[in-house]
N, C-alpha and C. Protein backbone atom coordinates (compact mmCIF):
# COMPACT_ATOMS: atom_id res chain seq x y z
N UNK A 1 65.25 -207.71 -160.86
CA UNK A 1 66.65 -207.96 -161.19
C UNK A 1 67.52 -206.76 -160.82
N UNK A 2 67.24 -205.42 -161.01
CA UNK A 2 67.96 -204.32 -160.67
C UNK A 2 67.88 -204.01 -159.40
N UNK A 3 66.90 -204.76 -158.62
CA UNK A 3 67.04 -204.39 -157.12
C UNK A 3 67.79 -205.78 -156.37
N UNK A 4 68.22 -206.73 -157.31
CA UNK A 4 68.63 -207.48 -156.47
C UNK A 4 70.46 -207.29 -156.62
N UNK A 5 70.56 -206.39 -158.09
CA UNK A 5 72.14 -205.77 -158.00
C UNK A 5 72.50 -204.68 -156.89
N UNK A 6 71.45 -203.93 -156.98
CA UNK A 6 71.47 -202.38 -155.80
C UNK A 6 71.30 -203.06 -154.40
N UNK A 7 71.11 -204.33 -154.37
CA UNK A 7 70.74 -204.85 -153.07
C UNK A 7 72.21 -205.25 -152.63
N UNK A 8 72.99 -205.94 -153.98
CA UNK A 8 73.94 -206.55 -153.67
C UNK A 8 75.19 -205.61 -153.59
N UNK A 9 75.10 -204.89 -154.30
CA UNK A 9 76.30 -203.93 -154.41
C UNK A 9 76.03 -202.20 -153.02
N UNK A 10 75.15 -202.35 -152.43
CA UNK A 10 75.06 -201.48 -151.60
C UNK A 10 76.10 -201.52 -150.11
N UNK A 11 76.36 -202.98 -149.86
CA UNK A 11 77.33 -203.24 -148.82
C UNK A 11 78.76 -202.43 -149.15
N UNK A 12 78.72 -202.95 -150.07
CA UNK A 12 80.41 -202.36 -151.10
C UNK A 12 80.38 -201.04 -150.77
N UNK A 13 79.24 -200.29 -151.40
CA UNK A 13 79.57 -198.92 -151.53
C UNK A 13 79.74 -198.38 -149.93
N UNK A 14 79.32 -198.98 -148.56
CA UNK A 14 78.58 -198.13 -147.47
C UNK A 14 80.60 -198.75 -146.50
N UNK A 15 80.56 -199.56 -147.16
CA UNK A 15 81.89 -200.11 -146.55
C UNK A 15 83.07 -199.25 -147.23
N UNK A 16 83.34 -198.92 -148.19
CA UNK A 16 84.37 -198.27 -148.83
C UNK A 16 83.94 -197.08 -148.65
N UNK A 17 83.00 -195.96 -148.20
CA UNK A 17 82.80 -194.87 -147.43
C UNK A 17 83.32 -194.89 -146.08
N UNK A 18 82.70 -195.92 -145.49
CA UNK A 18 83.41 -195.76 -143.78
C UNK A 18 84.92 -196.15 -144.01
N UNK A 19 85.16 -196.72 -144.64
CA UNK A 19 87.03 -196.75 -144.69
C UNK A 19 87.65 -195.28 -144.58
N UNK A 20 87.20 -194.86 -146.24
CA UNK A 20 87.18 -193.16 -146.14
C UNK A 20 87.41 -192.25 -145.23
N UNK A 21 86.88 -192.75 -144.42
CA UNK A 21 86.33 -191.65 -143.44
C UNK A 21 87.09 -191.99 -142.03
N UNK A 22 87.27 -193.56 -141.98
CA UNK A 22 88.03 -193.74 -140.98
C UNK A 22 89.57 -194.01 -141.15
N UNK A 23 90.28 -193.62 -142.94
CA UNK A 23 91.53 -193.97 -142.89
C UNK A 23 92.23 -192.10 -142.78
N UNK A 24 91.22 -191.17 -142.77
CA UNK A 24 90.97 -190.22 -142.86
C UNK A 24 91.66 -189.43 -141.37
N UNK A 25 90.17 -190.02 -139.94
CA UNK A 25 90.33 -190.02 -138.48
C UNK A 25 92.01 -190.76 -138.39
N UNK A 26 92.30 -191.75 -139.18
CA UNK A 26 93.71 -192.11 -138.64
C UNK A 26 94.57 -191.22 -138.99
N UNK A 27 94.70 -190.59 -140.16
CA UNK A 27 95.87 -190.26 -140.68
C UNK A 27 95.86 -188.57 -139.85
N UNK A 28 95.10 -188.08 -139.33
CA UNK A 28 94.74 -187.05 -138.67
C UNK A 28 95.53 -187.03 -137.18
N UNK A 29 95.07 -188.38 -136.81
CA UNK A 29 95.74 -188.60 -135.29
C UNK A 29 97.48 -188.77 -135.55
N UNK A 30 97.82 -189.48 -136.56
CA UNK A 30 99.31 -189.75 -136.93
C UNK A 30 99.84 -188.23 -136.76
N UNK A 31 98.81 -187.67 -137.62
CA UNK A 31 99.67 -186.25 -137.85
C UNK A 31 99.67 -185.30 -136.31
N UNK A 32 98.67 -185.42 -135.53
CA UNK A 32 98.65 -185.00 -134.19
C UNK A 32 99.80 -185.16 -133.30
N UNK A 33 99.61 -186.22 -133.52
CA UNK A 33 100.81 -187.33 -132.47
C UNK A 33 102.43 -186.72 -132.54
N UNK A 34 102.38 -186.39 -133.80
CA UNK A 34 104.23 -185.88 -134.01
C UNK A 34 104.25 -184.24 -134.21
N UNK A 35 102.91 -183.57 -134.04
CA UNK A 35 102.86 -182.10 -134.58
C UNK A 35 103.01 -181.40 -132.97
N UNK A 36 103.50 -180.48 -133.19
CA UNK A 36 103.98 -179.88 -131.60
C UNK A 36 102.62 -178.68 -131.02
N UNK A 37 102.63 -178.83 -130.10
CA UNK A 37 101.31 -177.82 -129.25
C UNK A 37 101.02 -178.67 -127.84
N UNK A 38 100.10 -178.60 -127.22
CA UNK A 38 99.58 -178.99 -126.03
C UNK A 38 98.85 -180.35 -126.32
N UNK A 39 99.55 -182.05 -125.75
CA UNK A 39 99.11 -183.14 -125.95
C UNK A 39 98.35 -183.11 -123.87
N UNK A 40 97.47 -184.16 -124.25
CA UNK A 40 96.82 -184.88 -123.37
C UNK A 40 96.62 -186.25 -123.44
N UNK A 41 97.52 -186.40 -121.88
CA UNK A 41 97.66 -187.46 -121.48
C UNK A 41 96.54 -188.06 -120.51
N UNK A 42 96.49 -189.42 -119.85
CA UNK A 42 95.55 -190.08 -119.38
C UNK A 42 96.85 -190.47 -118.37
N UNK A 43 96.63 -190.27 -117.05
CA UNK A 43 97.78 -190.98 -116.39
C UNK A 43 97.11 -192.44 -115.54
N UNK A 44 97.33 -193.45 -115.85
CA UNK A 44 96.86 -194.72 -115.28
C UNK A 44 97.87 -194.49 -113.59
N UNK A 45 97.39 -194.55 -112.18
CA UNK A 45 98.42 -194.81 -111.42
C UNK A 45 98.24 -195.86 -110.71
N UNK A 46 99.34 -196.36 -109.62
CA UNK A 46 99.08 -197.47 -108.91
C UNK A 46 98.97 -197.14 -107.93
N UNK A 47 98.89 -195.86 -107.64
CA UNK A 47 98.05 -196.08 -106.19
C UNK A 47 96.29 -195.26 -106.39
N UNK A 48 95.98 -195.52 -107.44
CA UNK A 48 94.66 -194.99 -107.57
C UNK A 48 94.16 -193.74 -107.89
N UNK A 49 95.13 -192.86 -108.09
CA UNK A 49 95.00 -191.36 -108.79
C UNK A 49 94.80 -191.07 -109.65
N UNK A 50 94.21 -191.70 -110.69
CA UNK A 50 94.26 -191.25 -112.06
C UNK A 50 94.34 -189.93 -112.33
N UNK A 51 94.85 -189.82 -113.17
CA UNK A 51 94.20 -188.26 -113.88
C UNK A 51 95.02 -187.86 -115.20
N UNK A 52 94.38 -186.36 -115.59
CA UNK A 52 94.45 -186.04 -116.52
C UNK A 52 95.51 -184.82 -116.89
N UNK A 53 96.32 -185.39 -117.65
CA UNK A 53 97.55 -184.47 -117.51
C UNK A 53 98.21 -183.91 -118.86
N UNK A 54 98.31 -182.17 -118.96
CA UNK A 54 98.55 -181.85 -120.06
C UNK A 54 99.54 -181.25 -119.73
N UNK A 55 100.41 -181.16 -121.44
CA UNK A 55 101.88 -180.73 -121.40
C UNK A 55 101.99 -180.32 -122.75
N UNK A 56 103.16 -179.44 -122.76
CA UNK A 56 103.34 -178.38 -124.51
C UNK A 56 104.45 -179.41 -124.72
N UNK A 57 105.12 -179.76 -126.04
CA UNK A 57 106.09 -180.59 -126.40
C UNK A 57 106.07 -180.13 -127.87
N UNK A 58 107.41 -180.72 -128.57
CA UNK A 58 107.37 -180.71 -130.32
C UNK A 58 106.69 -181.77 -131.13
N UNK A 59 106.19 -183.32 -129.88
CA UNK A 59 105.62 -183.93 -130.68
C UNK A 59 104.98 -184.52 -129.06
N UNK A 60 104.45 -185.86 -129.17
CA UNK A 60 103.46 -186.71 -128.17
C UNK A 60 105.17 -187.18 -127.27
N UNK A 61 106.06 -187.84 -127.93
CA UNK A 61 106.70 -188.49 -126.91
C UNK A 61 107.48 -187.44 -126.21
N UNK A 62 107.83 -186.05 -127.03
CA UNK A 62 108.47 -185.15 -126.60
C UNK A 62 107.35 -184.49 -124.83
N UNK A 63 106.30 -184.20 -125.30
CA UNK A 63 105.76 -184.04 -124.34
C UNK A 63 105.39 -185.13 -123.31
N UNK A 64 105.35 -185.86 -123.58
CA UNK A 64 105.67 -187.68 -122.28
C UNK A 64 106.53 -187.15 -121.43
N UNK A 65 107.98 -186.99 -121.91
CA UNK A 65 108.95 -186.90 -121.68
C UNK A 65 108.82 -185.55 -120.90
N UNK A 66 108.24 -184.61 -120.67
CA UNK A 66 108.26 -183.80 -120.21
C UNK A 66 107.52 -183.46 -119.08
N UNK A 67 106.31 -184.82 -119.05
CA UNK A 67 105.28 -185.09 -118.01
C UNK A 67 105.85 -185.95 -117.33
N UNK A 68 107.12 -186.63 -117.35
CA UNK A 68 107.88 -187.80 -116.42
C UNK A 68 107.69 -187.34 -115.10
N UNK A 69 108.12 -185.62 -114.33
CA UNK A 69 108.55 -185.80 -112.97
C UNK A 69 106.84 -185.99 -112.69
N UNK A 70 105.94 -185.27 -113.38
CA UNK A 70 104.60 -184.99 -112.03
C UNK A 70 103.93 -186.22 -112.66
N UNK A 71 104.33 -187.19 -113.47
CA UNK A 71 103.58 -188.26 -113.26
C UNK A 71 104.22 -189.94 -112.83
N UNK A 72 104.90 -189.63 -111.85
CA UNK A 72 106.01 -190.57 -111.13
C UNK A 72 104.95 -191.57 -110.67
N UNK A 73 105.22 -192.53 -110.56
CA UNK A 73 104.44 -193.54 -110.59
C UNK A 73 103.22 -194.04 -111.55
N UNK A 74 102.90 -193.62 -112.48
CA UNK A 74 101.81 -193.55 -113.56
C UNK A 74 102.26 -194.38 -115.05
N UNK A 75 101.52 -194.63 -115.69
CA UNK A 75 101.52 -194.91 -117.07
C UNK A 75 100.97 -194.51 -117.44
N UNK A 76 101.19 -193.34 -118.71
CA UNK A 76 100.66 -192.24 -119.44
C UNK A 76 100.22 -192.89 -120.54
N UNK A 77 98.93 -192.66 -121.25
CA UNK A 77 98.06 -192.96 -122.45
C UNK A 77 98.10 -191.78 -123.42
N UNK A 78 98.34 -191.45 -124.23
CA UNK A 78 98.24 -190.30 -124.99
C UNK A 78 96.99 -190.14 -125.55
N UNK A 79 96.24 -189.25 -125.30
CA UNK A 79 94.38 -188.79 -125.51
C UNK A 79 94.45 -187.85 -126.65
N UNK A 80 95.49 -187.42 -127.53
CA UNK A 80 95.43 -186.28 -128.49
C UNK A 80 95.93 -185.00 -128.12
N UNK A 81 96.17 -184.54 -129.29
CA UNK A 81 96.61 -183.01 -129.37
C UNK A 81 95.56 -181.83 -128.58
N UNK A 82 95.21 -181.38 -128.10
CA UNK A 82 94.19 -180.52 -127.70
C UNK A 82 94.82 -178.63 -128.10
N UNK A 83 93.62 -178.03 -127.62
CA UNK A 83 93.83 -177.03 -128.45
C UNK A 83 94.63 -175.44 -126.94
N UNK A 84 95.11 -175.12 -127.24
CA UNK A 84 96.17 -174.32 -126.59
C UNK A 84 94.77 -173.90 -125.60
């Protein structure tokens, strides 16, 4: 009988840990995204260049905005804050 409660209630507990942990990884990236330092971008292009492009800004769109001329033709992905 007590292993068929620990059986049942073990999903609960292993699921409300990974939330934890992953509302955690989100709220981390939120705070990245608008905190100012060196972001990295992913530049998608159309003529087949991809690449990888970093820029200093006060937040993610500030630095977009600042990667506009050298990524002319591209659509930029934002990859995170990285470290100076």
């Amino acid at each position: 009988m007590k292993t068929a409660i620990i059986l049942m209630l073990s999903p609960a507990l292993l699921s409300s840990s990974a939330m934890a942990v992953t509302s955690d990884f989100t709220s981390s990236r939120r705070a990245d995204f608008y905190a100012a330092g060196k972001h990295q971008f992913y530049a998608w292009c159309a003529n087949g260049r991809d690449r990888i492009i970093r820029q200093d800004g006060v937040s993610a769109p500030d630095a977009q905005t600042k990667a506009a001329p050298v990524s002319a033709g591209c659509r930029l992905s934002w990859q995170g804050r990285i470290a100076s």
